[in-house]
Protein backbone atom coordinates (compact mmCIF):
# COMPACT_ATOMS: atom_id res chain seq x y z
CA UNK A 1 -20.33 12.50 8.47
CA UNK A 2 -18.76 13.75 11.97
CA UNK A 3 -21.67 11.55 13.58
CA UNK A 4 -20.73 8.64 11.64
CA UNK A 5 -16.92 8.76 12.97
CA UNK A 6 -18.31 9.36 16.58
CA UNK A 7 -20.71 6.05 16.12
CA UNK A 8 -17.65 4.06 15.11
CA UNK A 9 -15.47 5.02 17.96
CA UNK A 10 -18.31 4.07 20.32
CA UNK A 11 -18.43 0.70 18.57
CA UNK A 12 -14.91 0.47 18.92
CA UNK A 13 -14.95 0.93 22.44
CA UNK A 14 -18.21 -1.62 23.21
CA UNK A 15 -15.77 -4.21 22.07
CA UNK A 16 -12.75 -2.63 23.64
CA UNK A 17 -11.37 -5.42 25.62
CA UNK A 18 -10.36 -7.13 22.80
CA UNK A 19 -9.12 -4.20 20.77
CA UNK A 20 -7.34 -2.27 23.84
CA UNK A 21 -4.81 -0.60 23.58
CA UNK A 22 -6.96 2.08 22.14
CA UNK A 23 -6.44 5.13 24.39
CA UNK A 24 -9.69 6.83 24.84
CA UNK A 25 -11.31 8.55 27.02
CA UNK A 26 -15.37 9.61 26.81
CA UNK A 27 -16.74 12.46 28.75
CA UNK A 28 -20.69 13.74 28.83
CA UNK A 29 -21.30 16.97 29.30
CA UNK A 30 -24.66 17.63 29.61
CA UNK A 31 -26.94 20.65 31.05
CA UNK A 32 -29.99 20.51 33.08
CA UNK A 33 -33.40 21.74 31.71
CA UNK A 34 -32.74 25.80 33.51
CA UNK A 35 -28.80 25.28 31.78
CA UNK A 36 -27.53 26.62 34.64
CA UNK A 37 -26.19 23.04 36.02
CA UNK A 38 -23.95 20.67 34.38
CA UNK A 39 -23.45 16.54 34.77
CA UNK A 40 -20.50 15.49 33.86
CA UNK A 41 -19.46 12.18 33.19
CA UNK A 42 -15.94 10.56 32.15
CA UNK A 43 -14.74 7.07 31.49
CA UNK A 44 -11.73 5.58 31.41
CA UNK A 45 -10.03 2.83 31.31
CA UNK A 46 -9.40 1.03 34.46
CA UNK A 47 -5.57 -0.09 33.08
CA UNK A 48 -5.13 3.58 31.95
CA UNK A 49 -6.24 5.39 34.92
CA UNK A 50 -4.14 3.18 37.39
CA UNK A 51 -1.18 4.08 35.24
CA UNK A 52 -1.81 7.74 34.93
CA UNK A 53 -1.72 8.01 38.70
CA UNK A 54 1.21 5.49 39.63
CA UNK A 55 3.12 8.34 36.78
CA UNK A 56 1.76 11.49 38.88
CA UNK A 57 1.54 10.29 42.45
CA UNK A 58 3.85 7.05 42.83
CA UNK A 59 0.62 5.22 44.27
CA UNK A 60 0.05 1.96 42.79
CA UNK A 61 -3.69 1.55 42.70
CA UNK A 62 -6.20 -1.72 42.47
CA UNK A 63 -9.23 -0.20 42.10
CA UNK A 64 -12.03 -2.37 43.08
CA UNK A 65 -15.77 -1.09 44.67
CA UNK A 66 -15.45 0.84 47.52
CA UNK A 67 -12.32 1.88 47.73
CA UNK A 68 -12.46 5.35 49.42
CA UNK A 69 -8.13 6.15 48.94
CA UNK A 70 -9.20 4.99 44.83
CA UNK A 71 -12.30 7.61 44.40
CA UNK A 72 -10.29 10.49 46.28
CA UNK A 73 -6.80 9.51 44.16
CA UNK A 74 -9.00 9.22 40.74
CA UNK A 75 -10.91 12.43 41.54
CA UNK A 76 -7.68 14.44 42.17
CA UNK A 77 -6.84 12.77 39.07
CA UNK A 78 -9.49 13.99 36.66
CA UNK A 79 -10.07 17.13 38.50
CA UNK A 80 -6.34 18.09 37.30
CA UNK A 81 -7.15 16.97 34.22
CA UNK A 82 -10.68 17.90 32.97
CA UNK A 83 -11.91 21.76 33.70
CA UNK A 84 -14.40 23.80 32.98
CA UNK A 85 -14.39 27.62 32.42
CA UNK A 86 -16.81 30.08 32.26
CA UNK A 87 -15.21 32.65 30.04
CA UNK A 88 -11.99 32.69 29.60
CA UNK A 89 -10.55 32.66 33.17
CA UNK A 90 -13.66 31.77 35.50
CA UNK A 91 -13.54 27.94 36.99
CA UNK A 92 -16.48 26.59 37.24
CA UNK A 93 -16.35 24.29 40.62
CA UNK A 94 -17.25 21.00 40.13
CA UNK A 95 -18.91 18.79 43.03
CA UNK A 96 -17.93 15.01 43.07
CA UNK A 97 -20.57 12.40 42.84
CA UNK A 98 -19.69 8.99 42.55
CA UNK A 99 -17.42 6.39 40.68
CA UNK A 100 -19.09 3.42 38.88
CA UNK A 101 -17.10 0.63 37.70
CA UNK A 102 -17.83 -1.47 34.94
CA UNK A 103 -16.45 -4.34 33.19
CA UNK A 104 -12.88 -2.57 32.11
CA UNK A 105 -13.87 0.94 32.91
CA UNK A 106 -14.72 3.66 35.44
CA UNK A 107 -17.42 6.39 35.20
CA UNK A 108 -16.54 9.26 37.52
CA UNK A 109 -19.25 11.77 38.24
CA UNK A 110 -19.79 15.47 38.56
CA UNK A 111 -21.87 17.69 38.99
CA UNK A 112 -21.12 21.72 38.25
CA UNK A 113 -21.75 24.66 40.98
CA UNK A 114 -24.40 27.23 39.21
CA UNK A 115 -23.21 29.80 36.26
CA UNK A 116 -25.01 32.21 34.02
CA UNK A 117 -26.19 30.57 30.74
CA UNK A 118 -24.71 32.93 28.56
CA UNK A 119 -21.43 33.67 26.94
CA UNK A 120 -19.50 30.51 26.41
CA UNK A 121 -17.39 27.81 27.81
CA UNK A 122 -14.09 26.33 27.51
CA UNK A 123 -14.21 22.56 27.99
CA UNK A 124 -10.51 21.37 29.06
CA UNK A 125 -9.37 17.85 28.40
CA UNK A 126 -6.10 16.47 28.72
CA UNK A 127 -7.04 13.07 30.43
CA UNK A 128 -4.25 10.47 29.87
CA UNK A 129 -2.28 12.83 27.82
CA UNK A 130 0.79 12.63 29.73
CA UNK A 131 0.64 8.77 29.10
CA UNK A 132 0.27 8.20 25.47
CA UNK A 133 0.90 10.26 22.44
CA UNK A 134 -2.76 8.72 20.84
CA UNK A 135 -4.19 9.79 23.34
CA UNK A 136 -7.95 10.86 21.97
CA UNK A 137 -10.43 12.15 24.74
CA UNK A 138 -14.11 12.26 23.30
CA UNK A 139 -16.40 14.66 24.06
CA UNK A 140 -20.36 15.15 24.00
CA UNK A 141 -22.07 17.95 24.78
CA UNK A 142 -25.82 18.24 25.13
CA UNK A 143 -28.47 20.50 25.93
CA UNK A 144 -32.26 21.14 25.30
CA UNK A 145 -31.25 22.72 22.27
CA UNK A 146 -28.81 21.27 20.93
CA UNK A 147 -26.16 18.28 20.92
CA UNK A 148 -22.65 17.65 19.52
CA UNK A 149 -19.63 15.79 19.53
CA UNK A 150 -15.55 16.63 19.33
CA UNK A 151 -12.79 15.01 19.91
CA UNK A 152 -9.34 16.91 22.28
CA UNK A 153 -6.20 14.92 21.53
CA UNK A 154 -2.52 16.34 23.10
CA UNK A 155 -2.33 19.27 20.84
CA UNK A 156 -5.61 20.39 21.25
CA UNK A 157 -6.96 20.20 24.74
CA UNK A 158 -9.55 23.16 24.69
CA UNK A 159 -12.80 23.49 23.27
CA UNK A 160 -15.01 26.71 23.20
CA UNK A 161 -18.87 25.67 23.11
CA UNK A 162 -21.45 28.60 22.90
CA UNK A 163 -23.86 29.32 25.34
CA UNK A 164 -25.85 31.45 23.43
């Protein structure tokens, strides 16, 4: 049933330039083979991320390709706004890769420093959350052993996934 809901969204968002205004943000969390490495991946919406950082930094953005004042200001961005802990307390420091952009979106790109597999993590999400109150920000997690979805909204930025 959960699936179900997630496959809709995704729909939703394929045809997204018609339907936007739906405020949504995906992220992909996903662990390499040793799970002691994590790629991370979030998209947002071009409109939506240019607005979120005119409202925290005053800079009014065009993002287009190869914009090197665009990657650094959307990094800061997400970097403010999506964390992840090891534990409770412990950052986990995240290396930037690269921004793709595509059709009405951005992909920005991470890649995590190295962590012991066991214990648990908190994934932090409050992307776009000081922009609209519907704010949903979608999250997949998967591994070699298992995969799942959730979904962080303004009230509930923090999710606790299981390591062991």
């Amino acid at each position: 049933m959960v699936v179900n809901k997630y496959i809709l969204v995704l729909f939703l968002w394929v045809l997204s330039p018609v339907l936007h205004p739906l405020h949504l943000s995906v992220s992909n969390v996903d662990f390499n083979d040793r799970r002691d490495r994590i790629n991370i991946s979030v998209k947002i919406f071009i409109d939506d991320i240019q607005d979120a950082i005119y409202k925290s930094s005053g800079e009014q953005l065009k993002i287009v390709d190869d914009c090197l004042r665009c990657d650094s200001l959307i990094d800061n961005y997400v970097r403010d706004n999506f964390k992840l802990y090891f534990g409770p307390d412990s950052l986990i420091n995240l290396e930037f890769l690269k921004i793709q952009q595509n059709d009405e979106a951005i992909f920005v790109e991470y890649i995590s420093g190295k962590f012991k597999n066991d214990g648990y993590l908190i994934i932090r999400n409050s992307i776009l959350n000081d922009l609209y109150e519907d704010q949903k920000n979608l999250v997949f997690v998967a591994d070699k052993e298992r995969n799942t979805g959730f979904t962080l909204d303004k009230k509930n930025t923090d999710f606790k996934y299981d390591l062991n």
